[in-house]
Structure formats: C-alpha cells, structure tokens
PDB file of N, CA and C in Angstrom:
ATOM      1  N   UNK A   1      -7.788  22.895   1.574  1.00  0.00           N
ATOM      2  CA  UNK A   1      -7.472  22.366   2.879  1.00  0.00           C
ATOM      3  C   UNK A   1      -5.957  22.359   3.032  1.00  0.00           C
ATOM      4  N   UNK A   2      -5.437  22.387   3.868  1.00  0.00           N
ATOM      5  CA  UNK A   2      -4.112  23.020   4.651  1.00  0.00           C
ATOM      6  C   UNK A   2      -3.174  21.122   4.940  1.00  0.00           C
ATOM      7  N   UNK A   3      -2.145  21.322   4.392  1.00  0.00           N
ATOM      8  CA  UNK A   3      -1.672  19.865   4.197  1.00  0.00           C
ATOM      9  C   UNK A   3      -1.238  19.956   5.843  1.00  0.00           C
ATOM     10  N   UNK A   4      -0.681  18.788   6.079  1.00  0.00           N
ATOM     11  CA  UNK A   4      -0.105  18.527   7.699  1.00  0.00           C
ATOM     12  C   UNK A   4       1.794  18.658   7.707  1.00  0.00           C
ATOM     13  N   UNK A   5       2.138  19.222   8.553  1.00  0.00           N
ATOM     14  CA  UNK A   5       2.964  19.226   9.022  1.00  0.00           C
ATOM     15  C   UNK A   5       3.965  18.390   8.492  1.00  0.00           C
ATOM     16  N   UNK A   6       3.839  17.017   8.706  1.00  0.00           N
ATOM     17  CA  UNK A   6       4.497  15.399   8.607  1.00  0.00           C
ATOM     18  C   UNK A   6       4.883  15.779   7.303  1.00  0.00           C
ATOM     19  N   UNK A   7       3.452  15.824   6.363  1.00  0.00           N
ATOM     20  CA  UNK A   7       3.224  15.829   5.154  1.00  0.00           C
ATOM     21  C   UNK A   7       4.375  16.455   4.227  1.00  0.00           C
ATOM     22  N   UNK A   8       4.198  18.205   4.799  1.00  0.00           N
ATOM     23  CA  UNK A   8       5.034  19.132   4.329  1.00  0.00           C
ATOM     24  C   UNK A   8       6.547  18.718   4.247  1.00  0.00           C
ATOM     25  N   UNK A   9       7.056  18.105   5.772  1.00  0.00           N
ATOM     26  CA  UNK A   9       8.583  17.717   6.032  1.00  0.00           C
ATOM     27  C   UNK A   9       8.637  16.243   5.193  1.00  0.00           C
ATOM     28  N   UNK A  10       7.568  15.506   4.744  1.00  0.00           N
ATOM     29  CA  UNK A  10       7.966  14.747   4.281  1.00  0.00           C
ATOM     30  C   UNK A  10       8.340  14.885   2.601  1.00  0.00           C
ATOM     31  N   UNK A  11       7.975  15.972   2.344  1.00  0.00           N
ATOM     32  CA  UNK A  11       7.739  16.336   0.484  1.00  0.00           C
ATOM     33  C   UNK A  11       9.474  16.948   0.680  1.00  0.00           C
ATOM     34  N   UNK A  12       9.595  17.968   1.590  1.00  0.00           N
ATOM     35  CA  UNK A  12      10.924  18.715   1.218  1.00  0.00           C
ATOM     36  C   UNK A  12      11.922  17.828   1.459  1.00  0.00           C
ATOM     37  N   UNK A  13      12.215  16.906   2.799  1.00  0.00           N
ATOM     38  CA  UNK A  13      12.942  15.760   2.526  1.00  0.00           C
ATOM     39  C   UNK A  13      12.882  15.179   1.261  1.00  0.00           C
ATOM     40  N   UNK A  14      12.142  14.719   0.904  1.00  0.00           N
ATOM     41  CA  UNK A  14      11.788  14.098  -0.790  1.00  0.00           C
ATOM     42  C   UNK A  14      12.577  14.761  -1.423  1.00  0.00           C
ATOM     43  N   UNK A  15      12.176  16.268  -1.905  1.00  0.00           N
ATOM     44  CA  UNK A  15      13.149  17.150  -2.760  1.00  0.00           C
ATOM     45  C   UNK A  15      14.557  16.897  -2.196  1.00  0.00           C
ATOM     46  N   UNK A  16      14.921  16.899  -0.984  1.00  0.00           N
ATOM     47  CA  UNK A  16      16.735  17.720  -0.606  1.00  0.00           C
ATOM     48  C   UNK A  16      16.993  16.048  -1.009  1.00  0.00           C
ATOM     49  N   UNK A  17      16.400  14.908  -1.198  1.00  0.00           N
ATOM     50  CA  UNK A  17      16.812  14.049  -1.207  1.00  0.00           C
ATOM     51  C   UNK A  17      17.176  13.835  -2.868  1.00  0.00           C
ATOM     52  N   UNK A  18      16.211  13.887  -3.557  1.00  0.00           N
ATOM     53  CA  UNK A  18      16.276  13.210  -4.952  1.00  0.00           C
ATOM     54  C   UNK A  18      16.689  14.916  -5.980  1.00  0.00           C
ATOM     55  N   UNK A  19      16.484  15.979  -5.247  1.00  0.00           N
ATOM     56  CA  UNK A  19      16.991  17.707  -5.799  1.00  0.00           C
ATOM     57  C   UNK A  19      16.145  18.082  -6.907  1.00  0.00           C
ATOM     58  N   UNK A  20      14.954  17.041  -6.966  1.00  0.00           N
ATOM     59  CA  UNK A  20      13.886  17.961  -8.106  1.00  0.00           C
ATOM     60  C   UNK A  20      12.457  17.477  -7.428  1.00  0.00           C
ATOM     61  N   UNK A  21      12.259  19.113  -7.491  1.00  0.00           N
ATOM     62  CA  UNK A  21      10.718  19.445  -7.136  1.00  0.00           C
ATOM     63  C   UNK A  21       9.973  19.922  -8.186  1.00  0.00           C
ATOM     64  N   UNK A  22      10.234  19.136  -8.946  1.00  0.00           N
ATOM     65  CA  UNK A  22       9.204  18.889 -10.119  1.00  0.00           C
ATOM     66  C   UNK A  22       8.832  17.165 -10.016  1.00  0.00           C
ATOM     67  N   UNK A  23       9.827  16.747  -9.803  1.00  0.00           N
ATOM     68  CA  UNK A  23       9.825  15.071  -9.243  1.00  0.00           C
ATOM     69  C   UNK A  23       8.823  14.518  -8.188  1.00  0.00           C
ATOM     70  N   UNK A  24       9.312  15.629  -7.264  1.00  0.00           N
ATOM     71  CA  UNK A  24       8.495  15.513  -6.212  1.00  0.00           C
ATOM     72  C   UNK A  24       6.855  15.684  -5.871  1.00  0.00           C
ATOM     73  N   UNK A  25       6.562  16.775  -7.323  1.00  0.00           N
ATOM     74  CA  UNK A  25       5.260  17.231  -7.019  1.00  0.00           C
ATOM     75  C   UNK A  25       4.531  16.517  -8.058  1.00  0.00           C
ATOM     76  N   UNK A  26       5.161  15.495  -8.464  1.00  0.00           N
ATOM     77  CA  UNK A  26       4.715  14.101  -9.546  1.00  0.00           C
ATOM     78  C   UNK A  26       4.251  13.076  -8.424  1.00  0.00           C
ATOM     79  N   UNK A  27       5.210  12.795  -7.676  1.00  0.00           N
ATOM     80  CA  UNK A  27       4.816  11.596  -6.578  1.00  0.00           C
ATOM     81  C   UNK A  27       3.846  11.908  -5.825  1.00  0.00           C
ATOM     82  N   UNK A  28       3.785  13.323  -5.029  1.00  0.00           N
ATOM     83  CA  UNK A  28       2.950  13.549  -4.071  1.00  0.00           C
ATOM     84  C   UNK A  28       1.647  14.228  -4.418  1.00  0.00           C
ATOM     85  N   UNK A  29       1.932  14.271  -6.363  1.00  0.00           N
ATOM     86  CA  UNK A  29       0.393  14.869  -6.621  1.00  0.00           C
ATOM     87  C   UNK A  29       0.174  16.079  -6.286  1.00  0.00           C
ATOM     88  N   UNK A  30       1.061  17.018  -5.980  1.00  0.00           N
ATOM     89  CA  UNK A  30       0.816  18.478  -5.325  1.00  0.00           C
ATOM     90  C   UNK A  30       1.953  19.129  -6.764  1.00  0.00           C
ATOM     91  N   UNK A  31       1.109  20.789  -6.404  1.00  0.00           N
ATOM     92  CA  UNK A  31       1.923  22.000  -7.237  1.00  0.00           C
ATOM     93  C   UNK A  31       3.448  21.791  -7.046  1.00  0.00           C
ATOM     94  N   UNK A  32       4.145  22.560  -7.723  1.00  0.00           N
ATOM     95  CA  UNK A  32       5.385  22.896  -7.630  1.00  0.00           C
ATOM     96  C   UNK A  32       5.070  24.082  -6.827  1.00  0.00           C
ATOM     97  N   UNK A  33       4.608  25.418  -7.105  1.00  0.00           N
ATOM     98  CA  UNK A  33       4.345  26.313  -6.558  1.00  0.00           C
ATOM     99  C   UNK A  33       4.005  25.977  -4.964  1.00  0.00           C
ATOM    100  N   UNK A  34       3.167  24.827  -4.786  1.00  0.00           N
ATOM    101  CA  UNK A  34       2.977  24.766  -3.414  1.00  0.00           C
ATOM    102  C   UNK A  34       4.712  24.457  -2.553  1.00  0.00           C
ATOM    103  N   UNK A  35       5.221  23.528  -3.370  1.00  0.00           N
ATOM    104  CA  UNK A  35       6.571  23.044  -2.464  1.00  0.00           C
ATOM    105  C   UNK A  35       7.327  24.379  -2.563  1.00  0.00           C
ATOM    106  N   UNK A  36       7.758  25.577  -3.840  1.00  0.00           N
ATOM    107  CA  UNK A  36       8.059  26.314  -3.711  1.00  0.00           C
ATOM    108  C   UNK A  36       7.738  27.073  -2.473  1.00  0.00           C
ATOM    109  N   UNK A  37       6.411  27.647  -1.862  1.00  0.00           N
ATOM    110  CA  UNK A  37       6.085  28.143  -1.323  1.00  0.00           C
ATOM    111  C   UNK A  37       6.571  27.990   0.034  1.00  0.00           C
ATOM    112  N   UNK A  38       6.428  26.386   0.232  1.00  0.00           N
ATOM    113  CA  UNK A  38       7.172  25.664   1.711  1.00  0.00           C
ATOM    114  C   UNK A  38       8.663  25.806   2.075  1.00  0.00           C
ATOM    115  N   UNK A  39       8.941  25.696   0.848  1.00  0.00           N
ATOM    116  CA  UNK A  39      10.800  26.416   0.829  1.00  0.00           C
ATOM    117  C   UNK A  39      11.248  27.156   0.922  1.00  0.00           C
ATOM    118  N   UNK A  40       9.804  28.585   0.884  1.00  0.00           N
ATOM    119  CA  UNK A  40      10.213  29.819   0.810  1.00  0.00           C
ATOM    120  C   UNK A  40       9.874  29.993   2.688  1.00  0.00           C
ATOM    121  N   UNK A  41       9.059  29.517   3.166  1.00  0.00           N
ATOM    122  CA  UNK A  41       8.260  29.373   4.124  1.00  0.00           C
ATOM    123  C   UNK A  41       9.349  29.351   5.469  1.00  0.00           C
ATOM    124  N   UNK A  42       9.743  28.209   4.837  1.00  0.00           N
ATOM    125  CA  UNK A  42      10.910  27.554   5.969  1.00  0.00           C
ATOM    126  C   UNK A  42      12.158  28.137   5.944  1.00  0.00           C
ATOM    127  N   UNK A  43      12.475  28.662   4.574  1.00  0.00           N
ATOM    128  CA  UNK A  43      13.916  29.682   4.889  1.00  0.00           C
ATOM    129  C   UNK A  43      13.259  30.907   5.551  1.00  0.00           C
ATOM    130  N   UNK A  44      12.239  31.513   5.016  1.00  0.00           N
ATOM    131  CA  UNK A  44      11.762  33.044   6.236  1.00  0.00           C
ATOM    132  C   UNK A  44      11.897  32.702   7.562  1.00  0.00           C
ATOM    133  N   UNK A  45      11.086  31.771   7.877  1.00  0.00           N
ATOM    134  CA  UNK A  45      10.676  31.626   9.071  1.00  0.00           C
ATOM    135  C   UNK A  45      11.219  30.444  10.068  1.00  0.00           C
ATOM    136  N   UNK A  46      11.750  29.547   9.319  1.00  0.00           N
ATOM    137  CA  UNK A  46      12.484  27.938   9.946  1.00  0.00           C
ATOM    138  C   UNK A  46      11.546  27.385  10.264  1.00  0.00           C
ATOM    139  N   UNK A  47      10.506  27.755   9.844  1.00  0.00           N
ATOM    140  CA  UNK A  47       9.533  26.333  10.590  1.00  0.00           C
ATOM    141  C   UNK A  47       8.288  25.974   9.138  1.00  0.00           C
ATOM    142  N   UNK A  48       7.569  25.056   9.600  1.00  0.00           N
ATOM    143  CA  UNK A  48       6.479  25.406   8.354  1.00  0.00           C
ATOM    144  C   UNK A  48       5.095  25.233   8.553  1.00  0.00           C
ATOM    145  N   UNK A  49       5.018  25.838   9.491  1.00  0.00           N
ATOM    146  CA  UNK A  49       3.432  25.777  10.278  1.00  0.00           C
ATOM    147  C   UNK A  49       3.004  27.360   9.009  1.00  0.00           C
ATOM    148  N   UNK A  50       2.140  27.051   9.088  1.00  0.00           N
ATOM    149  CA  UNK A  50       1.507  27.925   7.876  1.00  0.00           C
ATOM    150  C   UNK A  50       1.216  29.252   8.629  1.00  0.00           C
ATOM    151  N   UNK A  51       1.492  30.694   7.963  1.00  0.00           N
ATOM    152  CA  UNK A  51       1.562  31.747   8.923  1.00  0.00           C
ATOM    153  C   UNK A  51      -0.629  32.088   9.040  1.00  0.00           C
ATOM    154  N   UNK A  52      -0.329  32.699  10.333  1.00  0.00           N
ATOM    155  CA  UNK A  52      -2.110  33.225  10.263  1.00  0.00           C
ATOM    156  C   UNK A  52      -2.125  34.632   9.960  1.00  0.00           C
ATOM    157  N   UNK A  53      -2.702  34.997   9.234  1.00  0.00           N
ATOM    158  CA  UNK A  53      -3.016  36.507   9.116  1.00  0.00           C
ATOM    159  C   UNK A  53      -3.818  37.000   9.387  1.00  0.00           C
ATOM    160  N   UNK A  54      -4.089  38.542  10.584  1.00  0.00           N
ATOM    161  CA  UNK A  54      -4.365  38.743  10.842  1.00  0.00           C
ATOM    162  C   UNK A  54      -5.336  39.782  10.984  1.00  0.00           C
ATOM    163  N   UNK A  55      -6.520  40.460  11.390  1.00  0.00           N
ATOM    164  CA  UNK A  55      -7.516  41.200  10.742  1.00  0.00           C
ATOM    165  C   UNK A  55      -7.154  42.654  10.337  1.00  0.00           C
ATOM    166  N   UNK A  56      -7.413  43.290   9.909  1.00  0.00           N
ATOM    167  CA  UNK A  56      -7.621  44.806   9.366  1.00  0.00           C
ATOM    168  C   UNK A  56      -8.382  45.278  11.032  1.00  0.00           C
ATOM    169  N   UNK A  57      -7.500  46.249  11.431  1.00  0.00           N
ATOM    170  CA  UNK A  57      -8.172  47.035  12.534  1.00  0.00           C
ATOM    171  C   UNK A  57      -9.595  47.569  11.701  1.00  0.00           C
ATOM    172  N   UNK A  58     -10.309  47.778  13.036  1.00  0.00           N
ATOM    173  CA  UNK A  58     -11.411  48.404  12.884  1.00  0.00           C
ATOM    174  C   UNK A  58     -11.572  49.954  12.996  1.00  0.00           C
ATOM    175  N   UNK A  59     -12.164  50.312  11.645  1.00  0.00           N
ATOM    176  CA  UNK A  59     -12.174  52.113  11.634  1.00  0.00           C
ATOM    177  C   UNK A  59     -13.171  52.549  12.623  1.00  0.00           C
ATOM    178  N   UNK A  60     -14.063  51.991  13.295  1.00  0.00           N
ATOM    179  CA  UNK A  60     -14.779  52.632  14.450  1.00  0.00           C
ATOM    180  C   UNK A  60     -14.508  52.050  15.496  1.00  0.00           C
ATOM    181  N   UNK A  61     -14.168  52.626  16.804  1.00  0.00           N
ATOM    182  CA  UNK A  61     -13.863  52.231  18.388  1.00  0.00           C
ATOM    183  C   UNK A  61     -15.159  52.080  18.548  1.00  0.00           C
ATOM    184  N   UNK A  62     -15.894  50.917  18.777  1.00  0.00           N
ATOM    185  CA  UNK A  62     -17.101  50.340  19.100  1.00  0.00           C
ATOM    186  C   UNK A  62     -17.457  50.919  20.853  1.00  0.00           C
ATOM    187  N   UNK A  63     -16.623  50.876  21.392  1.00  0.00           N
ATOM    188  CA  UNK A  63     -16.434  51.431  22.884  1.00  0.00           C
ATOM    189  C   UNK A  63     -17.116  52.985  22.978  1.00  0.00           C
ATOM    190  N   UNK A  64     -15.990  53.970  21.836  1.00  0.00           N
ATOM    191  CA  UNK A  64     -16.636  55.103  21.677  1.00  0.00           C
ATOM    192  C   UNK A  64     -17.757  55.548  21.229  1.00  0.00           C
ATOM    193  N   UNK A  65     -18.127  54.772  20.286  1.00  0.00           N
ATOM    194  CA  UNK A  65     -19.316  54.930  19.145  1.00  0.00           C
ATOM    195  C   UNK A  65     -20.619  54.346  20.735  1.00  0.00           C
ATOM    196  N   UNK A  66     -20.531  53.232  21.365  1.00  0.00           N
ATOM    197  CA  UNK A  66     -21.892  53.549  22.303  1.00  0.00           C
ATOM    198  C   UNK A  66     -21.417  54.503  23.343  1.00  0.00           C
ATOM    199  N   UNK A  67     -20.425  54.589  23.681  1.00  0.00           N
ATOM    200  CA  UNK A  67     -20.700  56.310  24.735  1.00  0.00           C
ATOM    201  C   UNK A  67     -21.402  57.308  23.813  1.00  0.00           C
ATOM    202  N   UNK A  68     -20.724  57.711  22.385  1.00  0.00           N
ATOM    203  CA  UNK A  68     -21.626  58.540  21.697  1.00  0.00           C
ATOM    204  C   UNK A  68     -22.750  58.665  21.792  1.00  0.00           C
ATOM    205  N   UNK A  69     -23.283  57.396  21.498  1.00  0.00           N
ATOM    206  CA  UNK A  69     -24.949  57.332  21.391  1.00  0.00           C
ATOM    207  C   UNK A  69     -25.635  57.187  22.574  1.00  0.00           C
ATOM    208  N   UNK A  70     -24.966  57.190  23.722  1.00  0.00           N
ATOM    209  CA  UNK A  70     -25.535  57.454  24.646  1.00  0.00           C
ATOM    210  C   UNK A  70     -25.645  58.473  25.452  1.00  0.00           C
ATOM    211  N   UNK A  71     -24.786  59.823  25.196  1.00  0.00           N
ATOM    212  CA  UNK A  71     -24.439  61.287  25.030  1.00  0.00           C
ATOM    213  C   UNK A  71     -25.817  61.387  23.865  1.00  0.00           C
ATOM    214  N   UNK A  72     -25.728  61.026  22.690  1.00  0.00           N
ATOM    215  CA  UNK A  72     -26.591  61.653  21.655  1.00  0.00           C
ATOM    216  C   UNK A  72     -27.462  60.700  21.066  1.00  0.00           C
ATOM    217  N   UNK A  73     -28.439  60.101  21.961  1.00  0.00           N
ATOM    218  CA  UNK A  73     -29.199  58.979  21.063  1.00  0.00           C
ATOM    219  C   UNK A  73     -30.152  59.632  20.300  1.00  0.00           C
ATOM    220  N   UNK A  74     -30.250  60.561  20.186  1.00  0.00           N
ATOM    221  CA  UNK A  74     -31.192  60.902  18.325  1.00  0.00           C
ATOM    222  C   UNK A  74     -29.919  61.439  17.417  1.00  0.00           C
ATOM    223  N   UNK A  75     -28.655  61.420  17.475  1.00  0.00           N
ATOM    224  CA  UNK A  75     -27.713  61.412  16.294  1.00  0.00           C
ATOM    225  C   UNK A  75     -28.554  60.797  15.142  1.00  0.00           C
ATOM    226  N   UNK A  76     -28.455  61.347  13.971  1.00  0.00           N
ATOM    227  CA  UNK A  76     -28.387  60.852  12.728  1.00  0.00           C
ATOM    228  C   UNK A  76     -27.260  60.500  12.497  1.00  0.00           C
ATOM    229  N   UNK A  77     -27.033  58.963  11.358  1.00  0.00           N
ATOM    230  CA  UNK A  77     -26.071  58.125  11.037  1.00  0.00           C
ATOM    231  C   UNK A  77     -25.179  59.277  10.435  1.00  0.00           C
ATOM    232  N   UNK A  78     -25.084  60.550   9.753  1.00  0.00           N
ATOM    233  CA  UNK A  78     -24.400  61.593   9.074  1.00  0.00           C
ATOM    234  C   UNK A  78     -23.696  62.019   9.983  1.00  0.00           C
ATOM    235  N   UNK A  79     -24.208  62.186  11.112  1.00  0.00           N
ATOM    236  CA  UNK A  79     -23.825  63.384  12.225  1.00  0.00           C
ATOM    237  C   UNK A  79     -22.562  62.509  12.949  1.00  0.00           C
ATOM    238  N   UNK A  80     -23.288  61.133  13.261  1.00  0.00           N
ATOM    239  CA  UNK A  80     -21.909  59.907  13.744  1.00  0.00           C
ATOM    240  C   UNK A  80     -20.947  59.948  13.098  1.00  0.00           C
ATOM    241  N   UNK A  81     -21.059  59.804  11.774  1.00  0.00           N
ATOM    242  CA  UNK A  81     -20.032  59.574  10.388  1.00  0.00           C
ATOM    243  C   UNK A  81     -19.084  60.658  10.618  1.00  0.00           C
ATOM    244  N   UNK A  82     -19.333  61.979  10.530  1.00  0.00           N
ATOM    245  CA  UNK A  82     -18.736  63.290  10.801  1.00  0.00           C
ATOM    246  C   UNK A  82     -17.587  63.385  11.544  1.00  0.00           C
ATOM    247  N   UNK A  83     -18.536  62.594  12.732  1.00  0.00           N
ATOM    248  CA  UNK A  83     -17.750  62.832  14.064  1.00  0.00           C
ATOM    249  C   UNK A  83     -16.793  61.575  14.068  1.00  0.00           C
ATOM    250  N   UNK A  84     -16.359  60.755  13.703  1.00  0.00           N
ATOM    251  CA  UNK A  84     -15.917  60.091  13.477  1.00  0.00           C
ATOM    252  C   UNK A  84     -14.995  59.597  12.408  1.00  0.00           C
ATOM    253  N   UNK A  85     -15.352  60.186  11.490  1.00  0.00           N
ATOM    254  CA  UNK A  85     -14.294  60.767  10.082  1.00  0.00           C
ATOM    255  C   UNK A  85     -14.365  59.003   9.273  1.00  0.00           C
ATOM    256  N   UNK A  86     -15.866  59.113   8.966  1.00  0.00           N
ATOM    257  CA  UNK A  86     -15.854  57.660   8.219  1.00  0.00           C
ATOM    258  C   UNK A  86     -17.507  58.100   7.692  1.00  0.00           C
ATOM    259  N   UNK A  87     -17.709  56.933   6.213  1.00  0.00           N
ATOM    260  CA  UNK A  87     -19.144  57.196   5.876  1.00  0.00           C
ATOM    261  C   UNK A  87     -20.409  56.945   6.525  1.00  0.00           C
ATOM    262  N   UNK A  88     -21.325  57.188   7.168  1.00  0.00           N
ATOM    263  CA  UNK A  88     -22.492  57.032   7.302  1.00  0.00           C
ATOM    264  C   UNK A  88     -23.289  55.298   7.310  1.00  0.00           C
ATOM    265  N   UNK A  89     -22.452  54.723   5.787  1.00  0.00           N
ATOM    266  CA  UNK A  89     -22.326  53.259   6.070  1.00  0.00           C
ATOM    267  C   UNK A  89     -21.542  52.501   6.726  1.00  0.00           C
ATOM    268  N   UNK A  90     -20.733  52.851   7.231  1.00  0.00           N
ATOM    269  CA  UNK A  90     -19.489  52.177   7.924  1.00  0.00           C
ATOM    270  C   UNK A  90     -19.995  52.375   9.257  1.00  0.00           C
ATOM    271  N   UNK A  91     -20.843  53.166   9.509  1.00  0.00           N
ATOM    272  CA  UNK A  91     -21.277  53.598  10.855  1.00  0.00           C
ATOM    273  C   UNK A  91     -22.507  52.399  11.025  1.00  0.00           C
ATOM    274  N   UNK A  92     -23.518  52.338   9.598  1.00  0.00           N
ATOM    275  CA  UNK A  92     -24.812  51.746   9.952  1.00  0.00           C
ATOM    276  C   UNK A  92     -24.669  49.842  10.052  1.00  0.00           C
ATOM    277  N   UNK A  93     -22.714  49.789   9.421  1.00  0.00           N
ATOM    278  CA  UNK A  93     -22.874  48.116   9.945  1.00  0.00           C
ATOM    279  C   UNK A  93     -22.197  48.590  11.047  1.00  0.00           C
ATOM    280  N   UNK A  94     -21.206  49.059  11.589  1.00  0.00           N
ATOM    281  CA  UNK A  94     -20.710  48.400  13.017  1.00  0.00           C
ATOM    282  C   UNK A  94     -22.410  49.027  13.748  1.00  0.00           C
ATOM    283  N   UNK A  95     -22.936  49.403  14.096  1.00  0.00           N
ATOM    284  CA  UNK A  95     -24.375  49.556  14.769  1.00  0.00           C
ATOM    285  C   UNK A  95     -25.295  47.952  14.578  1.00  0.00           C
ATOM    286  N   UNK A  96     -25.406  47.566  13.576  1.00  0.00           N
ATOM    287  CA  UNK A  96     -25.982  46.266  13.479  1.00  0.00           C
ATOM    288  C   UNK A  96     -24.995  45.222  13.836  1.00  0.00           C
ATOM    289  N   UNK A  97     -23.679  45.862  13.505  1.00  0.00           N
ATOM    290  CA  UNK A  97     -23.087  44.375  14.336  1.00  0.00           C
ATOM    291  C   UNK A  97     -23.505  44.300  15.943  1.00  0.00           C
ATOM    292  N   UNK A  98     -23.262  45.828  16.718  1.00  0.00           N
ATOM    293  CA  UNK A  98     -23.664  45.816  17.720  1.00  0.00           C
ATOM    294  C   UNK A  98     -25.146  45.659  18.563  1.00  0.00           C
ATOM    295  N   UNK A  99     -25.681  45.130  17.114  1.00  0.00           N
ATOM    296  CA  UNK A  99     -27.365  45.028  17.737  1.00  0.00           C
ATOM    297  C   UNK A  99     -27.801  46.144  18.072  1.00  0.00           C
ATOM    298  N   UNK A 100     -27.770  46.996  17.557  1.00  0.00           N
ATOM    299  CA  UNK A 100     -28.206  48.679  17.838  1.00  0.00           C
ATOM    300  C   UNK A 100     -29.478  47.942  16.254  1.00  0.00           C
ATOM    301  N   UNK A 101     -31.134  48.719  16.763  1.00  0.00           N
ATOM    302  CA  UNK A 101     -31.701  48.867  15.552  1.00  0.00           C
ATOM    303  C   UNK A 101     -32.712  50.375  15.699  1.00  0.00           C
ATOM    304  N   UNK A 102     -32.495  51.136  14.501  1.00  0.00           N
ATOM    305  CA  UNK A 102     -33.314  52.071  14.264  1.00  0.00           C
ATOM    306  C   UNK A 102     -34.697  52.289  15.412  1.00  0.00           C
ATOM    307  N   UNK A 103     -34.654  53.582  15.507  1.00  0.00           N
ATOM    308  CA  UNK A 103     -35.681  54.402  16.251  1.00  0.00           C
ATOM    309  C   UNK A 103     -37.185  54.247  15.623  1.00  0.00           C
ATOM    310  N   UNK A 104     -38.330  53.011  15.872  1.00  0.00           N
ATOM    311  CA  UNK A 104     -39.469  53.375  15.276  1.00  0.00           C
ATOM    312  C   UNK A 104     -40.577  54.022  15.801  1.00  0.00           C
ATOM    313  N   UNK A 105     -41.660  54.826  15.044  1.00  0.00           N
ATOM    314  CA  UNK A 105     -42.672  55.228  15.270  1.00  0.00           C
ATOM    315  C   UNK A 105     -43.502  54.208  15.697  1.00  0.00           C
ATOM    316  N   UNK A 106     -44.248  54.687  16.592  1.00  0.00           N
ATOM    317  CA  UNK A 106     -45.202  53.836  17.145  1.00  0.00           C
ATOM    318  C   UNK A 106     -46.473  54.018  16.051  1.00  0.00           C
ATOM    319  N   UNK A 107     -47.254  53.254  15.702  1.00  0.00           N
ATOM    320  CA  UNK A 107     -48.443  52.712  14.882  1.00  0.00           C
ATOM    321  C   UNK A 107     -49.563  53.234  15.502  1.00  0.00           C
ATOM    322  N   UNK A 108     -50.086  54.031  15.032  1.00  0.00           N
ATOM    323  CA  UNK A 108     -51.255  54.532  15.412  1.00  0.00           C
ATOM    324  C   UNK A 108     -52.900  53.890  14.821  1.00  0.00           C
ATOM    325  N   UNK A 109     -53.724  52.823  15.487  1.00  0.00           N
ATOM    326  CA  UNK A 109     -54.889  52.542  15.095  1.00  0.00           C
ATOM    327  C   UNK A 109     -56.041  53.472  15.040  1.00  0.00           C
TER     328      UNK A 109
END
C-alpha cells in the first residue's frame, strides 16, 4: 500500500532535520530504500506523488482487426496473424477480449 503524501514530507523533513535516514527509517518503521527512493523521487521530479506507469501499447488495432473480420469473416486465426504481423495467439485473445466467439456447427439430431 502506497504511504500518503503528509506521511512522505513528514519522514524527509525528519531526515533534512536530524541528516540520518537510517534514523529515520528506525522511527517511522519504514526501509531505507523506501526514503531513498522519495529523495530520489523529489530531486527528479520536485514533487512526491508517486509516478503512474503507463500501459504497453497494443500490438493489434482492435478498430482494424473488426473491419477485417467483417471484410473476411471465415478468416482463419493464421490468415489474421499474417496479416497483421503477430501470432495467431495474440490474435485469439484480443478476439475474446472483444467478445468475438468461434464459428459453431450446428448439431444435427
């Protein structure tokens, strides 16, 4: 869990005050590495809101991939993959993410 704000400015005050953050991470019960981290945090950036990181683009244009299949709805997952320059599995989750499910035979009694 992600300490608060207050929290953070109150530990590095602590350190610039008493100059050991080993001291500090005795009182407040936290890493050294963590206050390190906040020090490193706040000289990059001046602030110490914790950074968010952000996702890995997606190797299939979900946009393109249903025009595809709607140009070619009996594509095989190979033939998508191809055309698209990715494996066959990478194709068969973004399709289930998109609620796309396989072509079945109808059941004959």
């Amino acid at each position: 869990m992600a300490y608060s704000i207050d929290f953070r400015k109150k530990v590095l005050s602590y350190c610039e005050r008493t100059g050991s953050i080993t001291e500090a991470s005795h009182v407040f019960q936290i890493s050294r590495n963590t206050i390190y981290g906040w020090l490193k945090l706040k000289e990059k950036t001046g602030e110490l809101n914790h950074q968010v990181k952000g996702t890995k683009p997606r190797k299939v244009d979900r946009d393109r991939l249903k025009n595809h299949l709607t140009d070619n709805p009996d594509a095989y997952l190979t033939e998508i993959a191809s055309e698209f320059g990715c494996h066959p599995t990478t194709i068969h989750y973004a399709l289930k993410a998109m609620s796309y499910t396989r072509k079945k035979e109808p059941h004959l009694l």
